[in-house]
Protein backbone atom coordinates (compact mmCIF):
# COMPACT_ATOMS: atom_id res chain seq x y z
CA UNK A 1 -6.06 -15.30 -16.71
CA UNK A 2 -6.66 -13.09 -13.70
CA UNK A 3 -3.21 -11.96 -12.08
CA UNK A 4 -2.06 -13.18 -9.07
CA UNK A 5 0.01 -11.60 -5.94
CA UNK A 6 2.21 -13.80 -4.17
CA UNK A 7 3.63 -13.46 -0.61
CA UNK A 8 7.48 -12.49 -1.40
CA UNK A 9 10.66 -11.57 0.57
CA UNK A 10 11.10 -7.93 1.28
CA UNK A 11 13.48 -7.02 -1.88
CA UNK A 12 17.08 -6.72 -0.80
CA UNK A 13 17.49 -3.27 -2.47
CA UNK A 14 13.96 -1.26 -1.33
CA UNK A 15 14.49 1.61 0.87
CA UNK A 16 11.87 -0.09 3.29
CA UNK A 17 14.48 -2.62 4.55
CA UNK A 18 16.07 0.44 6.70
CA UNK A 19 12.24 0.27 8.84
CA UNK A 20 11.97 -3.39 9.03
CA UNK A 21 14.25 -3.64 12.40
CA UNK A 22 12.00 -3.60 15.96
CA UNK A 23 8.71 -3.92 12.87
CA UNK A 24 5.70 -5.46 14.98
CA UNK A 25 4.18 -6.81 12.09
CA UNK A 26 5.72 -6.97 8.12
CA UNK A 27 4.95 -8.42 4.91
CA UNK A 28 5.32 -8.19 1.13
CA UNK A 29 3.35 -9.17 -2.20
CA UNK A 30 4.59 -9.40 -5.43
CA UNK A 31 2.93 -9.49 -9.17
CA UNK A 32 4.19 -9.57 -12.89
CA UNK A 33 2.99 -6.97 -14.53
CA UNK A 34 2.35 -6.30 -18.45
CA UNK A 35 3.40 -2.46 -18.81
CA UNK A 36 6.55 -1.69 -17.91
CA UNK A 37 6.39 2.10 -18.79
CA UNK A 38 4.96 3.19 -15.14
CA UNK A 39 6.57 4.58 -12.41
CA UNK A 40 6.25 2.80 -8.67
CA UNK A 41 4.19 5.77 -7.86
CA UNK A 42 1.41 5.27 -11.08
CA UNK A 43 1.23 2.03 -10.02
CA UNK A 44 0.07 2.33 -6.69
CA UNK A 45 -2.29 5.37 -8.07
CA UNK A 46 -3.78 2.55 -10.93
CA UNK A 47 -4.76 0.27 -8.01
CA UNK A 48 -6.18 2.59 -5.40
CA UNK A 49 -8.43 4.11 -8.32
CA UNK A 50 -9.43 0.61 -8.82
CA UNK A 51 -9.84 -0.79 -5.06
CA UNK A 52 -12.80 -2.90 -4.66
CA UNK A 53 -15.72 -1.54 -2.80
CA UNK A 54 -16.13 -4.30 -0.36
CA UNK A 55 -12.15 -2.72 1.08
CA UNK A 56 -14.19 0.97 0.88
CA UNK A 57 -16.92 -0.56 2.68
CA UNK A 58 -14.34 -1.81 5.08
CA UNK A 59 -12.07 1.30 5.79
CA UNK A 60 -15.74 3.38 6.52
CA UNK A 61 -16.46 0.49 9.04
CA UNK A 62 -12.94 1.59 10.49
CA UNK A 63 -13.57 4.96 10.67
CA UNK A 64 -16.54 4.87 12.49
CA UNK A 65 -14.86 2.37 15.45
CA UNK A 66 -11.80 4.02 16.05
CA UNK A 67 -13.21 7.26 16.57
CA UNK A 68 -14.17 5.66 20.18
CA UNK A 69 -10.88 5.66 20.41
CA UNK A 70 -9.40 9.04 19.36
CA UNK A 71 -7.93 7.53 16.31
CA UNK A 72 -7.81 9.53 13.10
CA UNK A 73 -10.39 9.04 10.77
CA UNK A 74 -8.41 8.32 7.31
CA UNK A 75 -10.97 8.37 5.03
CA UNK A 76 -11.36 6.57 1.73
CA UNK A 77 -8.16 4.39 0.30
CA UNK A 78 -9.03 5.56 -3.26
CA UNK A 79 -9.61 8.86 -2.39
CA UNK A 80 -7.97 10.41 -4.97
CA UNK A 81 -7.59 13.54 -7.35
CA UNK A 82 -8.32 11.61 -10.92
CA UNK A 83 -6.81 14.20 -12.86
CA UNK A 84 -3.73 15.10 -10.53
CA UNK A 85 -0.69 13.20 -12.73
CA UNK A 86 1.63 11.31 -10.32
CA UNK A 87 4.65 13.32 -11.79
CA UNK A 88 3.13 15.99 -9.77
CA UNK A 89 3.45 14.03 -6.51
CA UNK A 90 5.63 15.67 -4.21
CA UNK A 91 6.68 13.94 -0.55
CA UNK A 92 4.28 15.58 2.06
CA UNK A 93 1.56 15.06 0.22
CA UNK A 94 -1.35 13.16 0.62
CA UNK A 95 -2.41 10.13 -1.94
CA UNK A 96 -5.26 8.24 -0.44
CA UNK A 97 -5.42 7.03 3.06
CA UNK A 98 -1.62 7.80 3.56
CA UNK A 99 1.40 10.47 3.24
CA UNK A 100 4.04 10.75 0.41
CA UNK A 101 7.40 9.86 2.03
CA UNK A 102 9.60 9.63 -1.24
CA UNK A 103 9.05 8.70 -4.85
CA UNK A 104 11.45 8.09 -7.73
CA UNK A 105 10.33 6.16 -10.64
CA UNK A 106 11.28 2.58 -9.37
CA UNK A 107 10.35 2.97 -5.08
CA UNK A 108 7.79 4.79 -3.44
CA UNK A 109 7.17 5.02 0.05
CA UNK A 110 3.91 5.96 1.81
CA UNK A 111 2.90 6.02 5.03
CA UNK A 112 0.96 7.21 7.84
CA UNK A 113 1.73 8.01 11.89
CA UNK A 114 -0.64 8.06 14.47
CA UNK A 115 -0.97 7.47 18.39
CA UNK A 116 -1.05 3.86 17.98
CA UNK A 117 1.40 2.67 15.24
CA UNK A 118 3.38 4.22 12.46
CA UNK A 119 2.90 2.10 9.12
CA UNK A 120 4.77 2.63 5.69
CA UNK A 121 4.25 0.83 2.54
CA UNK A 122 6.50 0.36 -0.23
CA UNK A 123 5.66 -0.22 -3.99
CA UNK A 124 8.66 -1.29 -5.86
CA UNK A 125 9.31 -1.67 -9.52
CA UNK A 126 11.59 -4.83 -9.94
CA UNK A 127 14.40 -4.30 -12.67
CA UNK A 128 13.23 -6.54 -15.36
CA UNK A 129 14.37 -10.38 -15.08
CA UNK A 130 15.90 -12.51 -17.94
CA UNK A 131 13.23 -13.06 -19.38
CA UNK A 132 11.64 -9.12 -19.89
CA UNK A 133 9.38 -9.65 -17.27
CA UNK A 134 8.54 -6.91 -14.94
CA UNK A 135 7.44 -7.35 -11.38
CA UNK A 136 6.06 -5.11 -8.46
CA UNK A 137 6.18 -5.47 -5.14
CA UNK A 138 3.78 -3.93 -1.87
CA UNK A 139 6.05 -4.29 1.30
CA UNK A 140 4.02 -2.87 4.79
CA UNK A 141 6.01 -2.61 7.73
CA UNK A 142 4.16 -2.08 10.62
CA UNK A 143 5.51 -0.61 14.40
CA UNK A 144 3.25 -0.24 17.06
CA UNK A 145 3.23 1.86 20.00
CA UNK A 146 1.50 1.13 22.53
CA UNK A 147 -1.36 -1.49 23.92
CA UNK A 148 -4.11 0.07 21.65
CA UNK A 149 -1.50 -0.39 18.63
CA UNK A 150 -1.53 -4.43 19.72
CA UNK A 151 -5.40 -4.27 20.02
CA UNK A 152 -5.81 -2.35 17.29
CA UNK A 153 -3.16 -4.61 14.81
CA UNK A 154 -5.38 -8.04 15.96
CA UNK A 155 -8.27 -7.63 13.50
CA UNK A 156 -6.28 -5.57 10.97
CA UNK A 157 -3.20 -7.98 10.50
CA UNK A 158 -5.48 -10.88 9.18
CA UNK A 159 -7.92 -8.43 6.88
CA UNK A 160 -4.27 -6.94 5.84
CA UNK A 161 -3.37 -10.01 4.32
CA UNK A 162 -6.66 -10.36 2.29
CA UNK A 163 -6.49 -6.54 1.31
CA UNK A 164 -2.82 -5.73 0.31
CA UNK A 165 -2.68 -8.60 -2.24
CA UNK A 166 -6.09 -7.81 -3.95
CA UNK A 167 -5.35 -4.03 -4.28
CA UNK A 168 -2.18 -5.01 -5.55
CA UNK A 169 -4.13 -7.03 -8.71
CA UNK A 170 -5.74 -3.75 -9.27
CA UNK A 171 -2.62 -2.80 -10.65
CA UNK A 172 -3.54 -4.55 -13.83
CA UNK A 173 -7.00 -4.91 -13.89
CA UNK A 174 -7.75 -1.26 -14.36
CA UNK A 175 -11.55 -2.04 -15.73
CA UNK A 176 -12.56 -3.73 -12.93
CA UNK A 177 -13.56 -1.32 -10.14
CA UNK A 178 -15.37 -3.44 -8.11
């Protein structure tokens, strides 16, 4: 059966709750997962290798608009060194689309800043419920700006909420790349 990511409340003990005050826009997805051996941070690296190429096809779409603007140009959400291990993550550094923040084995928080909006994500590694099972969730917390940050959120707030909870599945399904 196919995993599935469910809309969730932020989780009372991720380091993202401290951002969520004045947030224009916030949400959070959460899936069971099988291993429970990764950290937060090889998580999020198992689904970005793994992001779909219709959400590649998308963020190059991006690219090309915004420039109109003077926004950056972030490039590719599974841009990523395959061979760089995510012990060797340090904050500053880049991992996809967006910057290291912090990482320690059960949160990681990633973000980026730009004219328009600041926007962090969180991937946190549940403790494991009564039952062994272990969950993850992908909190985004959103502030805006300015009136381009409004503009720009209108589109991007309803593809958000088809994008973050199918990368999120890519978490598990690390076969399917497409």
């Amino acid at each position: 059966m196919k995993p599935h990511a469910a809309s969730s409340d932020v989780p009372s003990e991720s380091a993202i709750n401290a951002r969520l005050s004045g947030a224009y826009f916030h949400d959070c997805y959460i899936i069971s997962v099988p291993d429970t051996t990764r950290t937060a941070l090889g998580y999020f690296l198992t689904a970005l290798a793994n992001t779909p190429t219709w959400i590649h096809s998308l963020m190059a779409l991006r690219n090309k608009i915004v420039q109109f603007v003077g926004l950056k140009d972030l490039g590719s959400l599974g841009k990523l060194n395959p061979s760089k291990p995510a012990s060797t993550y340090a904050p500053g550094d880049r991992v996809g689309i967006f910057t290291l923040f912090s990482n320690s084995p059960n949160e990681v928080l990633l973000g980026d800043r730009d004219k328009h909006l600041d926007v962090v994500l969180s991937v946190y590694k549940h403790p494991l419920d009564q039952k062994g099972i272990q969950s993850v969730s992908v909190t985004t917390v959103v502030h805006i700006h300015n009136l381009l940050g409004r503009i720009y959120m209108l589109p991007v707030m309803p593809l958000h909420r088809l994008i973050a909870p199918t990368v999120l599945t890519r978490i598990i399904d690390e076969k399917n790349a497409n």
